[in-house]
C-alpha atoms as a PDB file:
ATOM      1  CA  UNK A   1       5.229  26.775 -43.233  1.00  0.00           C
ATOM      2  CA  UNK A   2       2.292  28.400 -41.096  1.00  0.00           C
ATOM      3  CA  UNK A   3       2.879  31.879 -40.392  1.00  0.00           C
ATOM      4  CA  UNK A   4       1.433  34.204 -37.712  1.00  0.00           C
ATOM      5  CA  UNK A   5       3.485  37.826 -38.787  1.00  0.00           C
ATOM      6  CA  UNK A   6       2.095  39.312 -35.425  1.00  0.00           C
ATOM      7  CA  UNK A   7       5.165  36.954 -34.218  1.00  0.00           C
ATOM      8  CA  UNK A   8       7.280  39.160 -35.603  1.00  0.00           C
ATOM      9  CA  UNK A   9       6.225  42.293 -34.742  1.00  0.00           C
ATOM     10  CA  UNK A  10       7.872  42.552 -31.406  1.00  0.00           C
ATOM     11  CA  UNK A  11      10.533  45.860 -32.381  1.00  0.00           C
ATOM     12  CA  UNK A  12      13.049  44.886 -29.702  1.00  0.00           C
ATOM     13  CA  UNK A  13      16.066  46.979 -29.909  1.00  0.00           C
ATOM     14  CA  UNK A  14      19.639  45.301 -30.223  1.00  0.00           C
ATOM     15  CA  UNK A  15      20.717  44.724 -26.521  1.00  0.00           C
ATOM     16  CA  UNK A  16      24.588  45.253 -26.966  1.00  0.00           C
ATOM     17  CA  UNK A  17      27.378  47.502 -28.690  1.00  0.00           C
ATOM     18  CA  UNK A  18      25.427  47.653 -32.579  1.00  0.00           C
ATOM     19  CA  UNK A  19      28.989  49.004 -33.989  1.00  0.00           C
ATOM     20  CA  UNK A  20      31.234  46.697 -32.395  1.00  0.00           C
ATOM     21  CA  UNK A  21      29.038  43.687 -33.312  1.00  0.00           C
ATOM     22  CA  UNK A  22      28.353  45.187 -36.679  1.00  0.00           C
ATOM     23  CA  UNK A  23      32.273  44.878 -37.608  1.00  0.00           C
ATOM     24  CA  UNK A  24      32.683  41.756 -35.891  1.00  0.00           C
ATOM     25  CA  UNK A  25      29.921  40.163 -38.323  1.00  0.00           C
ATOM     26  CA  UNK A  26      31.315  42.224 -41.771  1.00  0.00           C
ATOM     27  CA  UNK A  27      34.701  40.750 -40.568  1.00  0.00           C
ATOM     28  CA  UNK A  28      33.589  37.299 -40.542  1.00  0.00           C
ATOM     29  CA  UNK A  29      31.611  37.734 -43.547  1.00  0.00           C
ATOM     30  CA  UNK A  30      34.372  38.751 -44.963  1.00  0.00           C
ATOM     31  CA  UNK A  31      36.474  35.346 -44.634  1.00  0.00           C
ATOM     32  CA  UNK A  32      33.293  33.206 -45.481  1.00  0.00           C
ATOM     33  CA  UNK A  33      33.382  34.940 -48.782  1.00  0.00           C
ATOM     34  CA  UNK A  34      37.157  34.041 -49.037  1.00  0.00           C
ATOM     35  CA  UNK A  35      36.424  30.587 -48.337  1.00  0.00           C
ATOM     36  CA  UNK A  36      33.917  30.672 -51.036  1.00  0.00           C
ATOM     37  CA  UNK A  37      36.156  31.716 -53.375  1.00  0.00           C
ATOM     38  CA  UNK A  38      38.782  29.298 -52.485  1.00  0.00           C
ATOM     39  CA  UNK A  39      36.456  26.495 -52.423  1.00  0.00           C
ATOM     40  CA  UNK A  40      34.386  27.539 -55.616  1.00  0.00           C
ATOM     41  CA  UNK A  41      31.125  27.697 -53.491  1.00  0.00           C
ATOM     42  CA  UNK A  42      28.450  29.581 -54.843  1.00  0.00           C
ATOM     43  CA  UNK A  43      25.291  30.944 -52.604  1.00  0.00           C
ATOM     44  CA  UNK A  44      21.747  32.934 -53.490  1.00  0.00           C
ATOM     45  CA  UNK A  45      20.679  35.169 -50.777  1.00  0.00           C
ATOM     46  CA  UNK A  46      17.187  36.656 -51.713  1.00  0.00           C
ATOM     47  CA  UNK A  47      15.695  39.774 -49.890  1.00  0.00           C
ATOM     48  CA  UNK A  48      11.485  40.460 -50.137  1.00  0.00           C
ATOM     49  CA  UNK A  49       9.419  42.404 -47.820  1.00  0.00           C
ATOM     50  CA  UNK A  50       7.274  45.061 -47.690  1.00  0.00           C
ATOM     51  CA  UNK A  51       8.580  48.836 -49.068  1.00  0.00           C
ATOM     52  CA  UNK A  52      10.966  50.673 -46.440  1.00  0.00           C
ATOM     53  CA  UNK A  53      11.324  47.172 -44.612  1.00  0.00           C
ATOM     54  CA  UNK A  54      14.967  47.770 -44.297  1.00  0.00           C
ATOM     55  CA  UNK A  55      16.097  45.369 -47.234  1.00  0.00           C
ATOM     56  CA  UNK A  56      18.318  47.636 -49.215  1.00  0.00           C
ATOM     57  CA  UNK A  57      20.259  48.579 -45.641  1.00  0.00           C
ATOM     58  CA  UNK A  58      20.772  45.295 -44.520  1.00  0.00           C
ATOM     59  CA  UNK A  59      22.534  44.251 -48.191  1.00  0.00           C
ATOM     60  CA  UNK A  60      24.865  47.579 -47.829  1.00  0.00           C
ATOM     61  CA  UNK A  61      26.441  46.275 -44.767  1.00  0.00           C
ATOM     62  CA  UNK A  62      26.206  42.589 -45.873  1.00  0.00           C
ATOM     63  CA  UNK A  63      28.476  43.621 -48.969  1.00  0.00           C
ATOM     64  CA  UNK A  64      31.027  45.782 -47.021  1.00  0.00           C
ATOM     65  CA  UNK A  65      34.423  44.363 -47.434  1.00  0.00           C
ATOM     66  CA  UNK A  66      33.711  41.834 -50.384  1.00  0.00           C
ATOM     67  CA  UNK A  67      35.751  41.440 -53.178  1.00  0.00           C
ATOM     68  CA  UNK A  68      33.085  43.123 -55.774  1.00  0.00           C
ATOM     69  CA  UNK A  69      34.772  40.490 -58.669  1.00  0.00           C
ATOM     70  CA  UNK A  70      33.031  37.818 -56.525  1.00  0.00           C
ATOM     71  CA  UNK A  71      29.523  38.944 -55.751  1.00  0.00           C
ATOM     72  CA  UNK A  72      26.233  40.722 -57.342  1.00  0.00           C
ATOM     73  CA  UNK A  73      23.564  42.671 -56.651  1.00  0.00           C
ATOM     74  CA  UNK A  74      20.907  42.193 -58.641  1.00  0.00           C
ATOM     75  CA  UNK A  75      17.829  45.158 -57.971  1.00  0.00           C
ATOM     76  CA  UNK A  76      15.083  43.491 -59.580  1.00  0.00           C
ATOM     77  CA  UNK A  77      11.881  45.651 -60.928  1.00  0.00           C
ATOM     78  CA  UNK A  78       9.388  45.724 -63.575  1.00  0.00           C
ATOM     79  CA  UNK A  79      10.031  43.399 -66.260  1.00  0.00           C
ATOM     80  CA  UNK A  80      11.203  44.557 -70.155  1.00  0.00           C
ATOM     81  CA  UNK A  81       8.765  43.413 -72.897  1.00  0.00           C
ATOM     82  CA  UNK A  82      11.206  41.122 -74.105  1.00  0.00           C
ATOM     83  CA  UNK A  83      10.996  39.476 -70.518  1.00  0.00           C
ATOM     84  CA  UNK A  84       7.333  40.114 -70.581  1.00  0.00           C
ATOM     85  CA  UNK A  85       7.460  37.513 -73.940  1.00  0.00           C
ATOM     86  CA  UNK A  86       9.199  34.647 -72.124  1.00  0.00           C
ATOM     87  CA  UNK A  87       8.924  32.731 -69.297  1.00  0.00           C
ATOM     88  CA  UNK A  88       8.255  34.552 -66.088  1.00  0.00           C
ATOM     89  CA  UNK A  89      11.516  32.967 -64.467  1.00  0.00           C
ATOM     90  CA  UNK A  90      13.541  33.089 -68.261  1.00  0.00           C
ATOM     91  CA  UNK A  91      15.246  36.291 -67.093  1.00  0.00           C
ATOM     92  CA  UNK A  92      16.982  35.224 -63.695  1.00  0.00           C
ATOM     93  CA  UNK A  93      18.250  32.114 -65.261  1.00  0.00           C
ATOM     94  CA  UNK A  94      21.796  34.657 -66.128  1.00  0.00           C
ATOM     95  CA  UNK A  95      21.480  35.694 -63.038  1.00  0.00           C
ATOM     96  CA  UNK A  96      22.521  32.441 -61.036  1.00  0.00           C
ATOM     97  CA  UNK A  97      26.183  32.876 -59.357  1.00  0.00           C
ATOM     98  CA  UNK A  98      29.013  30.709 -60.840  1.00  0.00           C
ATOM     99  CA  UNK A  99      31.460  28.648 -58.552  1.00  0.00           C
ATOM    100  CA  UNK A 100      33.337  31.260 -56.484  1.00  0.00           C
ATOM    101  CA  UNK A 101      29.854  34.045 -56.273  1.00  0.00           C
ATOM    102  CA  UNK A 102      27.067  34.905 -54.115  1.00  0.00           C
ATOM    103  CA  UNK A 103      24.041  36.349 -55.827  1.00  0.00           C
ATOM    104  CA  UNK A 104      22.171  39.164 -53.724  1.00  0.00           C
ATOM    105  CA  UNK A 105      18.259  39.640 -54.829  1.00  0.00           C
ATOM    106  CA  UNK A 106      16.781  42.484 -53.599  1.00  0.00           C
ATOM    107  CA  UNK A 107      13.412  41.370 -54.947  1.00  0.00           C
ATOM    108  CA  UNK A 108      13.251  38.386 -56.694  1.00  0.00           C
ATOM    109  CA  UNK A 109      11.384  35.815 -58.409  1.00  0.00           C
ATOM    110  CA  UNK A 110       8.613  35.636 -55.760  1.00  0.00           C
ATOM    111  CA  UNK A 111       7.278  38.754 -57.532  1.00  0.00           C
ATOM    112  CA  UNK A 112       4.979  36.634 -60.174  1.00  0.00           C
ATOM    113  CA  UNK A 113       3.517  35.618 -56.351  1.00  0.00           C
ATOM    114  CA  UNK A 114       3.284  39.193 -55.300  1.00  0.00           C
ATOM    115  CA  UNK A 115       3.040  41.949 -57.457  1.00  0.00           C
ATOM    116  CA  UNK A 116       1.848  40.265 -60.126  1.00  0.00           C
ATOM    117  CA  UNK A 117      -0.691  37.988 -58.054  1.00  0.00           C
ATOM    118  CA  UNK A 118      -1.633  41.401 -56.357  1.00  0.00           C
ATOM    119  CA  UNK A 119      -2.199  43.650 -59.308  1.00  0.00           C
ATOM    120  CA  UNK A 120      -3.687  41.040 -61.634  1.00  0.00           C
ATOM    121  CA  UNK A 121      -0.329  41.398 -63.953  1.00  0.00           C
ATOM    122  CA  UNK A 122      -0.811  37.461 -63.972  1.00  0.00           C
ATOM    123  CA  UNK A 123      -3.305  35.191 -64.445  1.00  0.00           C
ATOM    124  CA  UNK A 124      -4.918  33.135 -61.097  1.00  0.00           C
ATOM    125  CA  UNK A 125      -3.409  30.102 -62.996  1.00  0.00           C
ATOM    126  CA  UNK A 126      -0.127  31.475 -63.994  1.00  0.00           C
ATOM    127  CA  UNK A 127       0.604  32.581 -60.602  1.00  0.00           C
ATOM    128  CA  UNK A 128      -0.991  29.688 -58.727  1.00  0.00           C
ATOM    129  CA  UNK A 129       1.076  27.483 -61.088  1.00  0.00           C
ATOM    130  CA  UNK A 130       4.156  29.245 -60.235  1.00  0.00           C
ATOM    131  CA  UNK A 131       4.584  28.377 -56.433  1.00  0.00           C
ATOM    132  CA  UNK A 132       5.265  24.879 -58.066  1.00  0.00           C
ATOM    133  CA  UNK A 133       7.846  26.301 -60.548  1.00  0.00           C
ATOM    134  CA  UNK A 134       9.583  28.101 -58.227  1.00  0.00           C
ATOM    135  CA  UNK A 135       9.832  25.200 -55.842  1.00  0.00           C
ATOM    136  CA  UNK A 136      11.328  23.466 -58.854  1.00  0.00           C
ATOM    137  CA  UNK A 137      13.638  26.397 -60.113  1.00  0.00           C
ATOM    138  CA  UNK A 138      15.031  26.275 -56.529  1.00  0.00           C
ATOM    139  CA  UNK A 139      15.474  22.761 -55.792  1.00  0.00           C
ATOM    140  CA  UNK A 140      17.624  23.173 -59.001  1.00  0.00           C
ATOM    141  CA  UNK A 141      20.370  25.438 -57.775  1.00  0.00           C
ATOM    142  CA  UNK A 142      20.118  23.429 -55.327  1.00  0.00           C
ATOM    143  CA  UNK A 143      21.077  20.578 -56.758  1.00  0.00           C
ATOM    144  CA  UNK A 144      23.816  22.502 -58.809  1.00  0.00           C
ATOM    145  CA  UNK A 145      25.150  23.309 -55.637  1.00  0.00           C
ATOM    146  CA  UNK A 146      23.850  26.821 -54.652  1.00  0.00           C
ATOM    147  CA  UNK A 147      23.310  27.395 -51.339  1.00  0.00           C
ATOM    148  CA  UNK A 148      19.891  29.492 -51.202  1.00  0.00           C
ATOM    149  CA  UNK A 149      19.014  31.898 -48.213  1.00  0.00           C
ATOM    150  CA  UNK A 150      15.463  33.455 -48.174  1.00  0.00           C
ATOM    151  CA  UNK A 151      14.994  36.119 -46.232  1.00  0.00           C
ATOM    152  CA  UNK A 152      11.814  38.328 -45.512  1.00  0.00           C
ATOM    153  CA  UNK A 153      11.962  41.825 -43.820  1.00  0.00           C
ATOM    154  CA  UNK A 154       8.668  41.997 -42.145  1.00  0.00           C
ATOM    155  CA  UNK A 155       7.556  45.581 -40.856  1.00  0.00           C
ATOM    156  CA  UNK A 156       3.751  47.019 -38.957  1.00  0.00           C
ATOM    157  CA  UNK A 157       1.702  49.443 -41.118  1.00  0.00           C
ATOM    158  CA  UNK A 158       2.619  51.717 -38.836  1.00  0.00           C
ATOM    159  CA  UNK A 159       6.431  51.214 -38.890  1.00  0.00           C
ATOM    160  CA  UNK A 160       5.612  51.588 -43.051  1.00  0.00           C
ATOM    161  CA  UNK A 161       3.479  54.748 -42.171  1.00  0.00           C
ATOM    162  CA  UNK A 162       6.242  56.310 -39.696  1.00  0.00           C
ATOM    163  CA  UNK A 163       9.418  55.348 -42.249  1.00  0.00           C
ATOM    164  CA  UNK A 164       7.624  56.762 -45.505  1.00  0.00           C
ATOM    165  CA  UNK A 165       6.553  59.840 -43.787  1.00  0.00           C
ATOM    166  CA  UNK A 166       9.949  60.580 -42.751  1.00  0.00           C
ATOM    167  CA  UNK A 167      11.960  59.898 -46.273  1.00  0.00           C
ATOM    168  CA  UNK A 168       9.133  62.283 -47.773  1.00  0.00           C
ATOM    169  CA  UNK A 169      10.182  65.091 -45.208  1.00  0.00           C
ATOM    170  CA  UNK A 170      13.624  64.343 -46.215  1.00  0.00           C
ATOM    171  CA  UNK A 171      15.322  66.786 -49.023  1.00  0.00           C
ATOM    172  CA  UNK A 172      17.109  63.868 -50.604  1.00  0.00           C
ATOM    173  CA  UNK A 173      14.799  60.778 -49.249  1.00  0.00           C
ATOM    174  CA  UNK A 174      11.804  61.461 -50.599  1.00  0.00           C
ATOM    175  CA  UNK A 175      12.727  59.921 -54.205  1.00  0.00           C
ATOM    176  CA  UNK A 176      12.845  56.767 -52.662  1.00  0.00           C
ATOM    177  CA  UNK A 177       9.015  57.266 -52.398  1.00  0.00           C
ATOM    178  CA  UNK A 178       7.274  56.171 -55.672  1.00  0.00           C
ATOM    179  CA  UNK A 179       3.806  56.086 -56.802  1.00  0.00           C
ATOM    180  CA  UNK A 180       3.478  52.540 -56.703  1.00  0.00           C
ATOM    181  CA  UNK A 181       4.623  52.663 -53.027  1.00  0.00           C
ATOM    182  CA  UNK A 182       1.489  53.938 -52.029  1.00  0.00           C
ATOM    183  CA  UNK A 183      -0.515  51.821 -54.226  1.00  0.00           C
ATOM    184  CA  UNK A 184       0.636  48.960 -52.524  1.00  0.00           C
ATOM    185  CA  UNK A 185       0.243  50.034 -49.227  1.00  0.00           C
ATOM    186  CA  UNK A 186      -3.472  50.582 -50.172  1.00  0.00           C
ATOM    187  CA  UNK A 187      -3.413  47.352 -50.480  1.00  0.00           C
ATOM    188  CA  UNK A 188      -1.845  45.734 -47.520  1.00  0.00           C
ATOM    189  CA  UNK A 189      -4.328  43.264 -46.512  1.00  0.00           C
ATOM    190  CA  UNK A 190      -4.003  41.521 -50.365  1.00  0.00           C
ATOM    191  CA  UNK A 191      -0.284  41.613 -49.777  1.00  0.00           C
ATOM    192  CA  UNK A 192      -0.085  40.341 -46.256  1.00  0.00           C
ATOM    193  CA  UNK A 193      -2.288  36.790 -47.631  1.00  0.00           C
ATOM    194  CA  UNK A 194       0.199  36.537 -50.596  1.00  0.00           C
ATOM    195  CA  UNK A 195       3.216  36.781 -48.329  1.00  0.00           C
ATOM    196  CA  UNK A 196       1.297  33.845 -45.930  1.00  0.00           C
ATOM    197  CA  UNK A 197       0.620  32.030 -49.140  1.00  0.00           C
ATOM    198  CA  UNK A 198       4.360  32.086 -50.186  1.00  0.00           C
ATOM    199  CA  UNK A 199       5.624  31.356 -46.856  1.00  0.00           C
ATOM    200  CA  UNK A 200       3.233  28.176 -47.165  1.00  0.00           C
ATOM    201  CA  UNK A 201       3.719  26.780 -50.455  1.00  0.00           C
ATOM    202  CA  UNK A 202       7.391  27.672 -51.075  1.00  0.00           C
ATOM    203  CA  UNK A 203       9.224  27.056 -48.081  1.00  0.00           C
ATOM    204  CA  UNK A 204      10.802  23.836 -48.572  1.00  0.00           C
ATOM    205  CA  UNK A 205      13.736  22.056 -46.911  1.00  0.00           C
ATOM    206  CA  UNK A 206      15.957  22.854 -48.992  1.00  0.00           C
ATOM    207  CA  UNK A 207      15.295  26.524 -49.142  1.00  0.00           C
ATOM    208  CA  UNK A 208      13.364  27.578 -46.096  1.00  0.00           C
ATOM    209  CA  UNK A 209      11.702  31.011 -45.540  1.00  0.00           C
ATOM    210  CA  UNK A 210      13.947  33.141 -42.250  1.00  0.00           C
ATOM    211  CA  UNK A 211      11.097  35.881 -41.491  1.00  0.00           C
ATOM    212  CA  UNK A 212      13.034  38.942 -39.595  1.00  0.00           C
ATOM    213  CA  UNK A 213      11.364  41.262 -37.887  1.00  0.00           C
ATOM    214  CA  UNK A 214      12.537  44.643 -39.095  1.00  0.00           C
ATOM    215  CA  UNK A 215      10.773  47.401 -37.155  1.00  0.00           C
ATOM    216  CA  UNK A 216      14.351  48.020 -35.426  1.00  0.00           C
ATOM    217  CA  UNK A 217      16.753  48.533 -37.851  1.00  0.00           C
ATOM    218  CA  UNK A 218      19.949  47.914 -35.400  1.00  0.00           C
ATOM    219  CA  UNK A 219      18.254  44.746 -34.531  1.00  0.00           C
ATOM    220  CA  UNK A 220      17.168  43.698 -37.975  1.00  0.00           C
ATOM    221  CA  UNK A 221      21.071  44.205 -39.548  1.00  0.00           C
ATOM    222  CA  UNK A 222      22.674  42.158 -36.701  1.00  0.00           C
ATOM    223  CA  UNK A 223      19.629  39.380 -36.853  1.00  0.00           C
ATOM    224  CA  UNK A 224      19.986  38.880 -40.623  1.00  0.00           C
ATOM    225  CA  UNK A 225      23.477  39.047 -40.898  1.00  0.00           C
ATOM    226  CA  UNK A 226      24.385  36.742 -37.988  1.00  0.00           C
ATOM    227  CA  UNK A 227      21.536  34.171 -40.139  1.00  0.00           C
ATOM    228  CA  UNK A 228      23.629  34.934 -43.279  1.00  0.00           C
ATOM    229  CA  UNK A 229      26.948  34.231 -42.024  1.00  0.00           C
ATOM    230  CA  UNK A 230      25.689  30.700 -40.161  1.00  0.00           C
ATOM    231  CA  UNK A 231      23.736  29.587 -43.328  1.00  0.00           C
ATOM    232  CA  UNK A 232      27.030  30.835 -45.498  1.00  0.00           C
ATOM    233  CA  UNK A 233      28.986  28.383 -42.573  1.00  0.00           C
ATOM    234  CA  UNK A 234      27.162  25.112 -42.937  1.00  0.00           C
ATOM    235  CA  UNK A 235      29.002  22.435 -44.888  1.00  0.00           C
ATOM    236  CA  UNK A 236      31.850  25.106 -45.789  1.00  0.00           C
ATOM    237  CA  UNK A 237      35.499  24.263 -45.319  1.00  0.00           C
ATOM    238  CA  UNK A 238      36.972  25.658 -42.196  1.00  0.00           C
ATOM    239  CA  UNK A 239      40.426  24.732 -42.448  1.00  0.00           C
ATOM    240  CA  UNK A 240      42.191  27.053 -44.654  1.00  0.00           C
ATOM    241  CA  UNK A 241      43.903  26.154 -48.277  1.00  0.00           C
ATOM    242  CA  UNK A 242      47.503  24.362 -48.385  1.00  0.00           C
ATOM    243  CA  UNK A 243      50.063  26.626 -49.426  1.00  0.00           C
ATOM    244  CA  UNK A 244      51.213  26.276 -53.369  1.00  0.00           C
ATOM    245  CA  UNK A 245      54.900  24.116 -53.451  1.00  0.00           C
ATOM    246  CA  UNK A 246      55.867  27.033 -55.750  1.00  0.00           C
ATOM    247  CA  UNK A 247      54.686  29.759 -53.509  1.00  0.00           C
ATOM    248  CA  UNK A 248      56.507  28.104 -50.289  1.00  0.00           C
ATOM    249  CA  UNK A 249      59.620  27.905 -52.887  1.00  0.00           C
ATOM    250  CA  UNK A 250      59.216  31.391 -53.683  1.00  0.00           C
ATOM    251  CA  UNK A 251      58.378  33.016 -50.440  1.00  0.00           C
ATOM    252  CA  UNK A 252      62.411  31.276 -49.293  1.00  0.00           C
ATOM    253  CA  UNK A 253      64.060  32.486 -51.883  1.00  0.00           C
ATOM    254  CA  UNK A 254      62.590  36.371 -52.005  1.00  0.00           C
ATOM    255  CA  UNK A 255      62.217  36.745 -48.349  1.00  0.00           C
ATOM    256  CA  UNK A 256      63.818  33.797 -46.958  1.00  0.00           C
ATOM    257  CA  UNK A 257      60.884  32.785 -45.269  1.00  0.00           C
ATOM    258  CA  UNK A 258      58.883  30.066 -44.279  1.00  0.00           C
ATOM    259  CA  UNK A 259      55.334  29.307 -45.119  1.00  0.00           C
ATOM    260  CA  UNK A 260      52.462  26.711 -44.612  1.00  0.00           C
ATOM    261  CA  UNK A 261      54.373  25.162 -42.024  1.00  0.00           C
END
């Protein structure tokens, strides 16, 4: 998958009502996860990008209205020793969603490509080895039945510079600053050929790479959430569930009612 990111650095505020459209899409979400609890479905939907790209905002309205017995968010960070000890993808093997779940990843796997590539916390050949493993891991799930949906918030150094500035100037913002925020924007060129190398070597049929631009935030929620809901959509059961016999039985008898006719 070749990649120009200036593509998607366009900002382009949301042409329309943001609110109205916003509940429109968290309604609909809101049967699709019904339907994937009916139908035992299960789905991945994985969030990277660069620091303030708008990730963590976009899964708080993704989640609104879901049945929390039926999804997860799963913040992934630095790695425990034990991790450390094992198999760089050992430790989101328990994180894979059962029939009836959608995992979220903010952060994911693609950090051994990343981070680790970035900050030499891996090897050149264990993470040049890994874009195969990953590819592998993936078409797994796949095969198990996951749906996977790869998203990628994608923000200008200057839309970084502008958003970190204000959370620091912010009484109860600027703790979502950390030290190793600004070592990583130090280091934006390294990151910005990692993120073209994972776009290339890991974006595969059957879990593709959706890059978003996300230096609007109205524009960013509605664009990846209108991508979620149509990815959640394809091959999914439309039609709803037949009725249980015993519940039709039941509804006459306590309410004298008919149902599933």
């Amino acid at each position: 998958m070749s990649v120009n990111l200036a593509d998607y650095e366009q900002a382009t505020p949301f042409k329309g009502d943001y609110d109205k459209t916003l509940a429109q899409l968290q309604k609909r979400l809101a049967h699709i996860l019904v339907a994937y609890i009916v139908y035992r479905q299960k789905a991945i939907i994985l969030f990277e990008g660069q620091d303030s790209s708008g990730k963590s905002g976009i899964i708080q309205r993704l989640i609104s209205g879901w049945d929390p017995r039926h999804f997860r968010v799963w913040p992934i960070g630095v790695p425990t020793e034990e991790e450390k000890s094992r198999h760089f993808l050992w430790r989101f093997w328990s994180k894979m969603p059962a029939n009836g779940e959608v995992s979220i990843f903010d952060r994911s796997w693609y950090g051994r490509v990343l981070v680790e590539r970035v900050d030499k916390l891996a090897t050149d050949e264990e993470w040049q080895r890994s874009y195969d493993e990953i590819n592998e891991f993936e078409s797994l799930q796949c095969e198990n039945g996951t749906k996977i949906i790869k998203i990628f918030c994608h923000i200008t150094a200057k839309t970084q510079d502008e958003r970190f500035k204000r959370r620091l100037d912010h009484p109860w913002k600027h703790v979502k600053i950390s030290v190793a925020d600004f070592h990583a924007r130090d280091k934006r060129d390294e990151y910005k050929k990692a993120f073209l190398d994972m776009f290339d070597q890991c974006s595969m049929h059957w879990a593709p790479w959706h890059i978003i631009d996300a230096n609007d935030k109205p524009a960013a929620r509605i664009h990846a959430l209108t991508l979620i809901a149509d990815e959640l959509e394809k091959n999914l059961p439309t039609a709803p569930p037949p009725v249980d016999p015993e519940i039709i039985k039941l509804a006459k008898e306590k309410f004298g009612i008919d149902i599933g006719n």
